[in-house]
Protein backbone atom coordinates (compact mmCIF):
# COMPACT_ATOMS: atom_id res chain seq x y z
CA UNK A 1 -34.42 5.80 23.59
CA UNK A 2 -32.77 7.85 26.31
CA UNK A 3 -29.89 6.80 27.97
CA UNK A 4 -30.24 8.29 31.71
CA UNK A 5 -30.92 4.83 32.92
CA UNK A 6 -27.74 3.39 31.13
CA UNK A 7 -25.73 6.42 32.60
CA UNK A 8 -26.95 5.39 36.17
CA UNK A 9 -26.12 1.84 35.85
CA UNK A 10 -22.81 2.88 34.28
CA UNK A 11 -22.13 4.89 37.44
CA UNK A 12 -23.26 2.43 39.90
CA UNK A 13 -20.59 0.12 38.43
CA UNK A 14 -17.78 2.16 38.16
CA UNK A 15 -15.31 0.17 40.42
CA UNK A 16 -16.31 -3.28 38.86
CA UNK A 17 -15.55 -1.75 35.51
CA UNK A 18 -12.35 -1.14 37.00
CA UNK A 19 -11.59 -4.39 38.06
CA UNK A 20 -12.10 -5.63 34.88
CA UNK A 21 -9.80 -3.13 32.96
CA UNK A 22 -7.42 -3.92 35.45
CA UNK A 23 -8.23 -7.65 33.97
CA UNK A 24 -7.96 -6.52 30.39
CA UNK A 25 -4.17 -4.65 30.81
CA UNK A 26 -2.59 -7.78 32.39
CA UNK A 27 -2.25 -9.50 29.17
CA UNK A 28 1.20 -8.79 27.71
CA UNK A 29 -0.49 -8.62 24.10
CA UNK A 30 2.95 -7.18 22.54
CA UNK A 31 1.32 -7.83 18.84
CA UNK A 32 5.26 -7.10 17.51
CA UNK A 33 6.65 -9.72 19.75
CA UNK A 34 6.73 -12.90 18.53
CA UNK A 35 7.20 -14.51 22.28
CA UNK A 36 3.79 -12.83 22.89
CA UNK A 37 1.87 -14.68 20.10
CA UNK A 38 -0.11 -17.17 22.57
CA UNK A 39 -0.48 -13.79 25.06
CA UNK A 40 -2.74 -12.03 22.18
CA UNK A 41 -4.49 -15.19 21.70
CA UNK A 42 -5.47 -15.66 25.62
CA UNK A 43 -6.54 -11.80 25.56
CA UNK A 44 -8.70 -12.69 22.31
CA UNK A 45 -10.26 -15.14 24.31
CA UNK A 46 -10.77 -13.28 27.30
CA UNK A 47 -12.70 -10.37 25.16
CA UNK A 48 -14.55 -12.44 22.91
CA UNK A 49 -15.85 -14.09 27.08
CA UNK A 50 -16.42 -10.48 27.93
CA UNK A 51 -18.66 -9.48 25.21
CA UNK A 52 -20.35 -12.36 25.44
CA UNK A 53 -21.61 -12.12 29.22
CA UNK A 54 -22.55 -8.42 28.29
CA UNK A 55 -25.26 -9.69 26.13
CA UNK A 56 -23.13 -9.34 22.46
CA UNK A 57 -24.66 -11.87 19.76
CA UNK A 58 -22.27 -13.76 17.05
CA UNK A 59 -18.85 -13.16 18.71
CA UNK A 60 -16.23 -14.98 17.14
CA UNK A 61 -12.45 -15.31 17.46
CA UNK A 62 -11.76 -14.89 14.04
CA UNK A 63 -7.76 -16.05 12.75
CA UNK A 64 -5.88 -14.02 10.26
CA UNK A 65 -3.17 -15.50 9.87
CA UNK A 66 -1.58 -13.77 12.75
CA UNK A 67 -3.43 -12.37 15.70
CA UNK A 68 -6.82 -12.99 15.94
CA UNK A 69 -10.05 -10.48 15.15
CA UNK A 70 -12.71 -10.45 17.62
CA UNK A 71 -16.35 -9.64 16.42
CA UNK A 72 -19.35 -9.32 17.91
CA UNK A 73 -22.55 -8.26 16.77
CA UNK A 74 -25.38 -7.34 18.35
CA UNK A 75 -29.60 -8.44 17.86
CA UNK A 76 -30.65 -7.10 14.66
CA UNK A 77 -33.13 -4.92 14.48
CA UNK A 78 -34.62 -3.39 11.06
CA UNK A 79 -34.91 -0.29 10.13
CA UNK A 80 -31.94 1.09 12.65
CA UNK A 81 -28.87 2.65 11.95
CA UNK A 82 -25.59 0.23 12.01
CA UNK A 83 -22.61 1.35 13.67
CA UNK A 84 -19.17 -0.31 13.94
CA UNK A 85 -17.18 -0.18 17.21
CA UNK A 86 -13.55 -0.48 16.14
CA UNK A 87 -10.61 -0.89 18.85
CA UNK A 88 -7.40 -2.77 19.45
CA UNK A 89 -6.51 -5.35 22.05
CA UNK A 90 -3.14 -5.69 21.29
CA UNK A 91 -0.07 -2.91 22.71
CA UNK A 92 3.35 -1.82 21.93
CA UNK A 93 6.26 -3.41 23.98
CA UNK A 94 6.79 -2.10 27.38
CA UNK A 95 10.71 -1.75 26.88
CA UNK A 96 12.76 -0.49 28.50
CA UNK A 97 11.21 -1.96 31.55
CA UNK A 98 14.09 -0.29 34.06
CA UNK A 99 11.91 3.34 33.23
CA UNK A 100 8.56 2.16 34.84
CA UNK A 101 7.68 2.98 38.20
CA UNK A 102 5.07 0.03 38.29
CA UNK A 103 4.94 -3.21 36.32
CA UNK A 104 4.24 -2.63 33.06
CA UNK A 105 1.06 -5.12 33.27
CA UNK A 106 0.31 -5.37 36.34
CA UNK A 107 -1.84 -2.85 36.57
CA UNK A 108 -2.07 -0.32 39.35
CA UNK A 109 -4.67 2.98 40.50
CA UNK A 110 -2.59 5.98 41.76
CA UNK A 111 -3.99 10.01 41.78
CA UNK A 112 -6.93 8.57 39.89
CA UNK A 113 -5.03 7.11 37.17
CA UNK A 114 -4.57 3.47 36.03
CA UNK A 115 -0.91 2.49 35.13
CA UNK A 116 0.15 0.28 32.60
CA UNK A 117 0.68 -0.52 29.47
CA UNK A 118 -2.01 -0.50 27.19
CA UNK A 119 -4.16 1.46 29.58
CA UNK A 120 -4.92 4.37 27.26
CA UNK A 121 -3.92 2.33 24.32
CA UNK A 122 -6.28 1.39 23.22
CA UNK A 123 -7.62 -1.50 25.88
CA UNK A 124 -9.04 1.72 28.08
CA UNK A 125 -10.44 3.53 24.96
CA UNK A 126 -11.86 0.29 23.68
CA UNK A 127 -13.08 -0.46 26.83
CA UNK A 128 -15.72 2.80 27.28
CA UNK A 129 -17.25 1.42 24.61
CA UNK A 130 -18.42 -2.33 25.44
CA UNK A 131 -19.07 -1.00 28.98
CA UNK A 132 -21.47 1.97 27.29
CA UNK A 133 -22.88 -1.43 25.56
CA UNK A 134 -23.04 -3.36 28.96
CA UNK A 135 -25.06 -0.31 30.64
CA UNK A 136 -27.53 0.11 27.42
CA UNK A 137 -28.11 -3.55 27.63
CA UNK A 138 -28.56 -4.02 31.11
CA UNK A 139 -30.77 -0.40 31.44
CA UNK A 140 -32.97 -0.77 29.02
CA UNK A 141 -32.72 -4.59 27.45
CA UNK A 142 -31.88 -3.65 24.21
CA UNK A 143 -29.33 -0.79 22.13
CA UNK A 144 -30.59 2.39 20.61
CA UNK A 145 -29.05 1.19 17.06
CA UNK A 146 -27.85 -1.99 15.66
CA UNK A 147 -23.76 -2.49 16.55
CA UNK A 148 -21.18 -4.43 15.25
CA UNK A 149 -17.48 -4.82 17.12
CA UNK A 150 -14.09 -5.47 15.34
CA UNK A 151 -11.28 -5.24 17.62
CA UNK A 152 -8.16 -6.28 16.25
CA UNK A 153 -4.58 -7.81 17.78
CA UNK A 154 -2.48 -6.06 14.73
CA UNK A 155 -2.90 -2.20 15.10
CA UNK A 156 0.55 -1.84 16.39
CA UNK A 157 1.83 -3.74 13.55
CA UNK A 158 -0.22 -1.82 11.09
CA UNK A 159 -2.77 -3.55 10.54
CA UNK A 160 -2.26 -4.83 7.17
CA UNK A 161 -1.97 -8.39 8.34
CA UNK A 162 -5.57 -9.22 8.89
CA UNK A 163 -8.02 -6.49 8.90
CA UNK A 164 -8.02 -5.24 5.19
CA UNK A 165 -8.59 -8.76 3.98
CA UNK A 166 -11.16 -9.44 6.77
CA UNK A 167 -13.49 -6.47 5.73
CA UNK A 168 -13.00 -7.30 2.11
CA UNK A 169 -14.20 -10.97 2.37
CA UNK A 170 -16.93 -9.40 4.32
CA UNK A 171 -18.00 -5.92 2.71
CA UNK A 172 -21.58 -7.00 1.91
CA UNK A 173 -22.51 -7.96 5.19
CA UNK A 174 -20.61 -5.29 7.09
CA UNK A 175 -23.20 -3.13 5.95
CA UNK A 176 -22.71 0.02 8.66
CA UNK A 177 -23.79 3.99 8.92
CA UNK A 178 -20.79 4.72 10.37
CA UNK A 179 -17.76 3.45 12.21
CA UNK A 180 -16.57 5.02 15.54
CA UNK A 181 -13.02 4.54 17.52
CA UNK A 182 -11.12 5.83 20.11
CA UNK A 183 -7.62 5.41 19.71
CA UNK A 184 -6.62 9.45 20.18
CA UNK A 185 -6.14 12.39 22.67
CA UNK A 186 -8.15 15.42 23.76
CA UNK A 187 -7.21 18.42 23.47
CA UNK A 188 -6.34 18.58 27.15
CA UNK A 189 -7.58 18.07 30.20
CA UNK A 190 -11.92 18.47 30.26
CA UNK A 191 -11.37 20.05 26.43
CA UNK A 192 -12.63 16.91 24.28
CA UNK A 193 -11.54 17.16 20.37
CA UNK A 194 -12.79 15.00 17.54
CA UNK A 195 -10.35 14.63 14.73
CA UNK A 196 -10.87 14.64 11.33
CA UNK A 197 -7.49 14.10 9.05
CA UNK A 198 -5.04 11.48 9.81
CA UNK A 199 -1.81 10.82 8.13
CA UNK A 200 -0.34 7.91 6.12
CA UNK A 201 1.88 6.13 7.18
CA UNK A 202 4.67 3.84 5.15
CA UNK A 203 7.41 2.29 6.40
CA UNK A 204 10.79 0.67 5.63
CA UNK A 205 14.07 -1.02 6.14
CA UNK A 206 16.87 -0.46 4.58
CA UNK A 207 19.70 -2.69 5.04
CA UNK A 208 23.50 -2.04 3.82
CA UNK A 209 25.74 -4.87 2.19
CA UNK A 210 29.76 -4.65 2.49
CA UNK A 211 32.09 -7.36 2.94
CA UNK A 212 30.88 -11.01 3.18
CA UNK A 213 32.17 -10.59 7.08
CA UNK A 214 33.18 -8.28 9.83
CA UNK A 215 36.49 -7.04 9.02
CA UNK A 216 39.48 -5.52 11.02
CA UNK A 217 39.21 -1.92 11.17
CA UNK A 218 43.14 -1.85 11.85
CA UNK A 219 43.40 -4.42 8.59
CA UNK A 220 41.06 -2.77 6.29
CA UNK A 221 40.14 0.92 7.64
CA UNK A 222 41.00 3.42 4.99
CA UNK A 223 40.84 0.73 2.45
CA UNK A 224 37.12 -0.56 2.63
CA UNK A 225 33.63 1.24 2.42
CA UNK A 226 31.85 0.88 6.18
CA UNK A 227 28.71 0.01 5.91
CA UNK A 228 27.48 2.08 8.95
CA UNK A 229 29.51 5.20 6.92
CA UNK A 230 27.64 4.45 3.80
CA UNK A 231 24.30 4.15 5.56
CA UNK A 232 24.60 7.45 7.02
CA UNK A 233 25.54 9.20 3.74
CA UNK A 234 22.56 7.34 1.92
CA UNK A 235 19.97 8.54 5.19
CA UNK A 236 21.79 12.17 5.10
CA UNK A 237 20.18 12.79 1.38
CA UNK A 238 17.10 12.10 2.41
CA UNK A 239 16.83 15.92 3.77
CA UNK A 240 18.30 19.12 2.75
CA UNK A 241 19.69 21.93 4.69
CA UNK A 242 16.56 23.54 5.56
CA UNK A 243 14.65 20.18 6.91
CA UNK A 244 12.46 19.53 3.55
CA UNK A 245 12.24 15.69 2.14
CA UNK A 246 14.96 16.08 -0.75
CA UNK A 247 13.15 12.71 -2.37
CA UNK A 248 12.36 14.48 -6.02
CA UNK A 249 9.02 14.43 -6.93
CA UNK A 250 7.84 13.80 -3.26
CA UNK A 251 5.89 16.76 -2.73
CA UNK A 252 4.51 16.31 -6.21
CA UNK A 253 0.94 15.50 -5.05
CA UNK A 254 0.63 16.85 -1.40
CA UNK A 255 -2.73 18.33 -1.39
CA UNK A 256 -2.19 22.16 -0.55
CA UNK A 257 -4.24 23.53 2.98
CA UNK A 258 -6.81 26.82 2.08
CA UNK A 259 -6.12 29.75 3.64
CA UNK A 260 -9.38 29.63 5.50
CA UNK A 261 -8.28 26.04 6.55
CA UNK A 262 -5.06 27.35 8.34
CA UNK A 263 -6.40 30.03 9.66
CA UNK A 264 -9.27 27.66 11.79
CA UNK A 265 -6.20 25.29 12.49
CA UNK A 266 -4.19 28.59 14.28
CA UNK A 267 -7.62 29.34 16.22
CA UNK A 268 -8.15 25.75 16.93
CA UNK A 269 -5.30 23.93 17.02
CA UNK A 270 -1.89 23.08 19.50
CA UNK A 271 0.15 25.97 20.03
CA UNK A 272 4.17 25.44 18.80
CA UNK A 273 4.87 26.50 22.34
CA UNK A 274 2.88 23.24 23.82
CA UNK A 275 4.38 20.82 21.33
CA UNK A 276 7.82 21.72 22.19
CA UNK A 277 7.26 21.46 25.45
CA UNK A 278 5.39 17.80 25.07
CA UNK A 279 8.69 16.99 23.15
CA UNK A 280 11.10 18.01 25.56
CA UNK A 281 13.05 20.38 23.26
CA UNK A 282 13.76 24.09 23.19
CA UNK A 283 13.45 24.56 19.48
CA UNK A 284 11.94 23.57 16.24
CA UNK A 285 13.02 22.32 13.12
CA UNK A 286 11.32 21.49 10.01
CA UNK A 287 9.99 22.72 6.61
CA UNK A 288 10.25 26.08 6.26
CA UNK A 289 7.16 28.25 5.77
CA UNK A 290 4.94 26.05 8.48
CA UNK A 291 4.06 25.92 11.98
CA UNK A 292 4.69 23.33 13.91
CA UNK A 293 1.19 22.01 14.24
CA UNK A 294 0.63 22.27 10.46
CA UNK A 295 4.29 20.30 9.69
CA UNK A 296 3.14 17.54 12.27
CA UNK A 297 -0.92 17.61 10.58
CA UNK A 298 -0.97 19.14 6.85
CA UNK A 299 2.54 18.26 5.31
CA UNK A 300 4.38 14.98 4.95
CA UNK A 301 7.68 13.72 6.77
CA UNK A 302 10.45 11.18 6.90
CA UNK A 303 11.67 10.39 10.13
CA UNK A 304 14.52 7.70 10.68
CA UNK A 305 13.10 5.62 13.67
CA UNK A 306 16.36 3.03 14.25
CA UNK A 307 19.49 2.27 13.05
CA UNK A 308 21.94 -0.93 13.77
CA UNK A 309 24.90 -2.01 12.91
CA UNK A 310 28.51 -3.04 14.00
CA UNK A 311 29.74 -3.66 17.62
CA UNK A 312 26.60 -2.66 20.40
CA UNK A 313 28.20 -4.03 23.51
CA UNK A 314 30.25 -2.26 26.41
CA UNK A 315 34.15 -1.25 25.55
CA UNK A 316 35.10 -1.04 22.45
CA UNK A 317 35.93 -3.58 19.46
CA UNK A 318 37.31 -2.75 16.07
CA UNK A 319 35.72 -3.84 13.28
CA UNK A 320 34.10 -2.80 10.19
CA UNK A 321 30.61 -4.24 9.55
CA UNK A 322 29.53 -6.40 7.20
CA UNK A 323 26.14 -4.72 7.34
CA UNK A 324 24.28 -1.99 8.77
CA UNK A 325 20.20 -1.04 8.60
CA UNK A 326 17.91 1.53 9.43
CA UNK A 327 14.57 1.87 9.96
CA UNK A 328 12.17 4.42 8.19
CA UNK A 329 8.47 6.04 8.50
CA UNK A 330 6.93 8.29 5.97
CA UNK A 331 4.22 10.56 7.32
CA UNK A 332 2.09 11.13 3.93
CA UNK A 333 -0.93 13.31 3.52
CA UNK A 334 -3.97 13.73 0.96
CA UNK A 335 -3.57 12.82 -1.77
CA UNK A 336 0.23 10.98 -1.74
CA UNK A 337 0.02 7.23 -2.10
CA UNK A 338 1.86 4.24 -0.02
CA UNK A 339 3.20 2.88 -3.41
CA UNK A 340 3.93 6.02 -5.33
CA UNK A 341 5.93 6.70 -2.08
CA UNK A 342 7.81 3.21 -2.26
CA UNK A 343 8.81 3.90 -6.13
CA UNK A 344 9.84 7.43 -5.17
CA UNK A 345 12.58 6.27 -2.50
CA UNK A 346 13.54 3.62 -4.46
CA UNK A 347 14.20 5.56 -7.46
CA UNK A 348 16.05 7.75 -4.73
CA UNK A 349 18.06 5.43 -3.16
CA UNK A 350 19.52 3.68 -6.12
CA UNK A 351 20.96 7.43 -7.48
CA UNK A 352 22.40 7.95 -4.44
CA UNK A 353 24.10 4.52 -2.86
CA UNK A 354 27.64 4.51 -3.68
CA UNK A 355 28.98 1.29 -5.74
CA UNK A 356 31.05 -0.08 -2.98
CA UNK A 357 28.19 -1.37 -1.40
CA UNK A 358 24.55 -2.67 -1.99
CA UNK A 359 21.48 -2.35 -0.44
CA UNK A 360 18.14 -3.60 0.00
CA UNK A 361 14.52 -2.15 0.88
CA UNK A 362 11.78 -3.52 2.45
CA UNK A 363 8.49 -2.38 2.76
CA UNK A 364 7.08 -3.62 5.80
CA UNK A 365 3.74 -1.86 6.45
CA UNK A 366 1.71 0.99 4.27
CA UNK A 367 -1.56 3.22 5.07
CA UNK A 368 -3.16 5.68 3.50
CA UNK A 369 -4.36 9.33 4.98
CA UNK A 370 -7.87 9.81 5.88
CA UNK A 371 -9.71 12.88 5.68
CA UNK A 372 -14.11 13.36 6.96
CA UNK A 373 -16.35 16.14 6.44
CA UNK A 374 -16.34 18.15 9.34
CA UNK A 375 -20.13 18.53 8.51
CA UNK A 376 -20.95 14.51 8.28
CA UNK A 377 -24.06 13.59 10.70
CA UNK A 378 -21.57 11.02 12.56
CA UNK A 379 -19.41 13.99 13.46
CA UNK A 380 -22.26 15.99 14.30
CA UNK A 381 -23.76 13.16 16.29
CA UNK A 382 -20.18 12.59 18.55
CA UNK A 383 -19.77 16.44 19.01
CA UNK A 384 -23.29 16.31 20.30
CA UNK A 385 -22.47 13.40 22.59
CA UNK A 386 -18.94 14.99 23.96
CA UNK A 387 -21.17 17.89 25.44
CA UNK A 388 -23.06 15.52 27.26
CA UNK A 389 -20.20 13.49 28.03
CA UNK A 390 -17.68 16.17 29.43
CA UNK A 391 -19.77 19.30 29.30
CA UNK A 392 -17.77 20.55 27.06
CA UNK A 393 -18.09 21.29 22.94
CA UNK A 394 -15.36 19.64 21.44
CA UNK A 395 -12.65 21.44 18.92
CA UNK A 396 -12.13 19.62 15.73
CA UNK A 397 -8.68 18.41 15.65
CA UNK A 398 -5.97 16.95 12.64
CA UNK A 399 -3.41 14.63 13.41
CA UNK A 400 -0.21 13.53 12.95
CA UNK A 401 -0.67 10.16 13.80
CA UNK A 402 -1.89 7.46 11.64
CA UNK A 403 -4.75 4.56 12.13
CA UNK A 404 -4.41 2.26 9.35
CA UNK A 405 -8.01 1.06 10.21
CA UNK A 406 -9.89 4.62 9.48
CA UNK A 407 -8.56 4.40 5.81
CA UNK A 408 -9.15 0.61 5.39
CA UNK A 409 -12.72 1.25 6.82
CA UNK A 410 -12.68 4.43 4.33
CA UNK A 411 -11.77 2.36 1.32
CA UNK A 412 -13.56 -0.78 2.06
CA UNK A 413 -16.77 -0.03 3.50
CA UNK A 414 -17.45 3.41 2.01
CA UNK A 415 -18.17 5.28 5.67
CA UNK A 416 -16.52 7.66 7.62
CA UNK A 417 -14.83 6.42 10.95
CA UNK A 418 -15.03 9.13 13.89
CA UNK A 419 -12.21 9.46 15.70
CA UNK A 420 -13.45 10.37 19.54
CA UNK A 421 -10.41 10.19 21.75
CA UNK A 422 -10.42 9.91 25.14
CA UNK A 423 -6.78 10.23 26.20
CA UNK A 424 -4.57 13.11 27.76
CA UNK A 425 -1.65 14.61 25.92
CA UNK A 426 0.29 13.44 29.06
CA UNK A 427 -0.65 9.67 29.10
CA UNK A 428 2.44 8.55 27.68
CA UNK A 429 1.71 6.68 24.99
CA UNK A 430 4.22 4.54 23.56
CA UNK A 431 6.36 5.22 26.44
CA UNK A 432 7.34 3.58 30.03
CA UNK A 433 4.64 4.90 32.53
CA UNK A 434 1.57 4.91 30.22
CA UNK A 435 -1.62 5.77 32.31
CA UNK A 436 -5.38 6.56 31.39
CA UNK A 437 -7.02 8.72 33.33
CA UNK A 438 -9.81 7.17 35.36
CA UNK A 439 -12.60 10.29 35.25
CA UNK A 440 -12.02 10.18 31.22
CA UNK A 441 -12.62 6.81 31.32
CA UNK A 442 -16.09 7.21 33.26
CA UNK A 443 -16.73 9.90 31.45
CA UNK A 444 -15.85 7.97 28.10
CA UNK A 445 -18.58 5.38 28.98
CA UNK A 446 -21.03 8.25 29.43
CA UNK A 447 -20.39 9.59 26.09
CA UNK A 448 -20.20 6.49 24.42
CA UNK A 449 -23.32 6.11 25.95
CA UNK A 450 -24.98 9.47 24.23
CA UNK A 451 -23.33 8.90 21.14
CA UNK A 452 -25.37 5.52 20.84
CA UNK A 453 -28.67 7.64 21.65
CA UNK A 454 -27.51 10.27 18.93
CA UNK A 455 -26.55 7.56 16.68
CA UNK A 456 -30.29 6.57 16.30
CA UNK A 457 -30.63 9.53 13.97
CA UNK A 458 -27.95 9.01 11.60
CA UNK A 459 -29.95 7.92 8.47
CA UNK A 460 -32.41 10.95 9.05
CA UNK A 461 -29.04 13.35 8.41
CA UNK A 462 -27.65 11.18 6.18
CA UNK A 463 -31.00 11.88 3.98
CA UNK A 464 -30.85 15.57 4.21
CA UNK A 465 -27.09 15.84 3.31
CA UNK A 466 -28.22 13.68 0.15
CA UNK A 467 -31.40 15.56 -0.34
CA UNK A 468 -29.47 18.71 -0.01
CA UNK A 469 -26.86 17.74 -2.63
CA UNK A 470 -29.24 16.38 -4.87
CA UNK A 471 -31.36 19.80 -4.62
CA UNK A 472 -28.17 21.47 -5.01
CA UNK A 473 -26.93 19.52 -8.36
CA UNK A 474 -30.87 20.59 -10.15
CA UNK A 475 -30.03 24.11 -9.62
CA UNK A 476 -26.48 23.63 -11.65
CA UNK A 477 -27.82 22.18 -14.09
């Protein structure tokens, strides 16, 4: 089926679709807000609407015992390759609020970018996709393959809440080729990249335990352990000098890079120079023997992403703390594991704390690294439709970042999830000012829209890979 008809409704429609993105990043979905709970649930309802009215089949708000799931499916049809559209409706918190030049969510065009937050993630990645759907649909009255949609409210909260027991309870009817998102950056601006690694991700708290109360420091300073003081000794032993994890057996299992591997990631990959300057700083640090790009891809970290404790107001006031806490991510790559990780720091911690104090760890999400063939026929199929897309081949990109959905997809459903971004380096993720680019939006839809054509074909690949391997295991033996 070819998709030049879809591409020309698509671009006859491009400022409805922005209207209703504009609809979509209003919601204050702030999935690690509490106060935001019944926001999540009105955005739920408003996507599960959306999908419907594009001509989606079975949608259903589904609960998991947080915020919702909302799946879609749409009109069977035998014989056709399956693919799963994964994205996330919900966003991280817009604080500090005082650093935006617009509101936060309500959303606004300026230099051909739309501001606010959730724009690029993922509500404006996740949104090329149902309009690709809307423009296949209305084009041509039916898809190119069969597609199901899961697009969570969790994702900032790492999706462990829902999503892993969701597709378990359904693995025999979630039957799919392959799974595709778009939750990541290009390259740069017009240079598309499709990643294939992701790291882990597992994260803690640790909390501190002094006296049964705040103390006077003018009372009891000198004589009593700080909690803050002990904190900060137990957090400085978590490195040593030269900027390696000093957790022992940590780097036990870290899958080593090939030569040939590093070498395509120097040709390939972001400079040291560029992520500097995208940090703001004038130098690096880190594990010796690495670039910067390879520390931030190939090799684990701990980063310390909070701490709290004692007085936090204006002036001063003298006390010791009864307790202090800090919070904790661990990067981890092929082939560490969440819970080997867990036991690791724990067995850590508990040589290091000093005995005037006690302390407690939580773990309060975990996700495991995800690696794809370079060579699968889903990657080969979205590098195909990023040329179309953006007239432009695409690199093939690792990242830093983690999506606990690829390896839950990974582990439950047995297929590889292709990560084709859409964002800029610059959109601010995370941070006061997000924006998504409107031209990579339209030209999102379009690719979306070729990938779905390409898509048609995945079985036919997927049988020569097999064939090959099978062909390839006679002459071994």
């Amino acid at each position: 089926m070819k998709p030049l008809r879809a591409i020309a409704y698509a671009r006859k429609h491009h400022p409805r679709f922005i209207e209703e993105l504009k609809q979509f990043v209003r919601f204050p979905s702030v999935s690690n807000q509490p106060r935001h709970a019944r926001d999540l649930h009105r955005c739920a309802v408003w996507l599960a609407g959306h999908l419907r009215r594009i001509g989606m089949e079975q949608v259903q708000i589904i609960p998991t015992g947080h915020h919702p799931i909302v799946y879609a499916a749409s009109r069977e049809s035998s014989g056709r390759p399956t693919i799963l559209i994964y994205g996330h409706y919900d966003v991280q918190p817009a604080e500090p609020f005082s650093e935006w030049r617009t509101d936060p969510f309500g959303p606004a065009v300026k230099d051909n970018n739309l501001y606010g937050r959730g724009a690029s993630d993922d509500k404006g990645q996740l949104f090329t996709h149902v309009k690709a759907i809307e423009s296949y649909l209305e084009a041509e009255g039916k898809l190119p393959v069969n597609i199901k949609c899961i697009f969570e409210g969790d994702e900032e909260a790492g999706s462990s809440r829902g999503l892993a027991a969701f597709c378990r309870r359904n693995r025999a009817a979630m039957g799919v080729d392959s799974v595709v998102m778009s939750d990541s950056a290009m390259h740069g601006y017009g240079r598309p990249a499709l990643g294939y690694s992701l790291r882990g991700n597992v994260r803690f708290e640790l909390e501190v335990l002094g006296p049964k109360r705040d103390l006077h420091s003018g009372n009891f300073g000198g004589a009593v352990h700080n909690p803050i003081q002990a904190l900060c000794e137990i957090l400085a032993s978590l490195h040593d000098s030269e900027g390696r994890v000093a957790i022992s057996g940590f780097y036990d299992r870290v899958r080593e890079c090939s030569a040939e591997e590093r070498e395509y990631m120097k040709k390939t990959g972001l400079k040291d120079v560029g992520i500097l300057r995208d940090a703001g700083v004038r130098s690096e640090w880190g594990e010796p023997g690495y670039s910067a790009y390879e520390r931030i891809t190939i090799r684990p970290a701990l980063t310390l992403n909070g701490i709290r404790g004692g007085y936090q107001g204006s002036g001063v006031k003298t006390v010791i703390p009864s307790r202090a806490s800090a919070k904790i991510s661990i990067r981890i790559v092929p082939d560490q594991d969440g819970a080997e990780i867990d036991r690791l720091l724990r067995r850590h911690i508990a040589r290091v704390v000093p005995a005037t104090v006690s302390v407690e760890l939580r773990m309060l999400a975990a996700a495991n690294p995800t690696q794809i063939n370079r060579n699968h026929p889903a990657l080969r199929a979205a590098e195909f439709a990023y040329e179309k897309g953006f007239s432009a081949r695409p690199v093939f990109l690792r990242s830093g970042g983690t999506v606990a959905a690829a390896g839950i997809f990974q582990k439950t459903l047995g297929v590889p999830t292709v990560l084709m971004g859409f964002a800029l380096p610059d959109d601010r993720l995370h941070a006061p000012n997000e924006k998504f680019h409107l031209p990579n939006f339209f030209q999102g839809i379009e690719t979306s829209i070729w990938y779905l054509a390409a898509a048609a074909k995945l079985r036919q690949g997927r049988r020569a890979i097999e064939s090959q391997t099978t062909h390839r295991q006679g002459e071994r033996a």
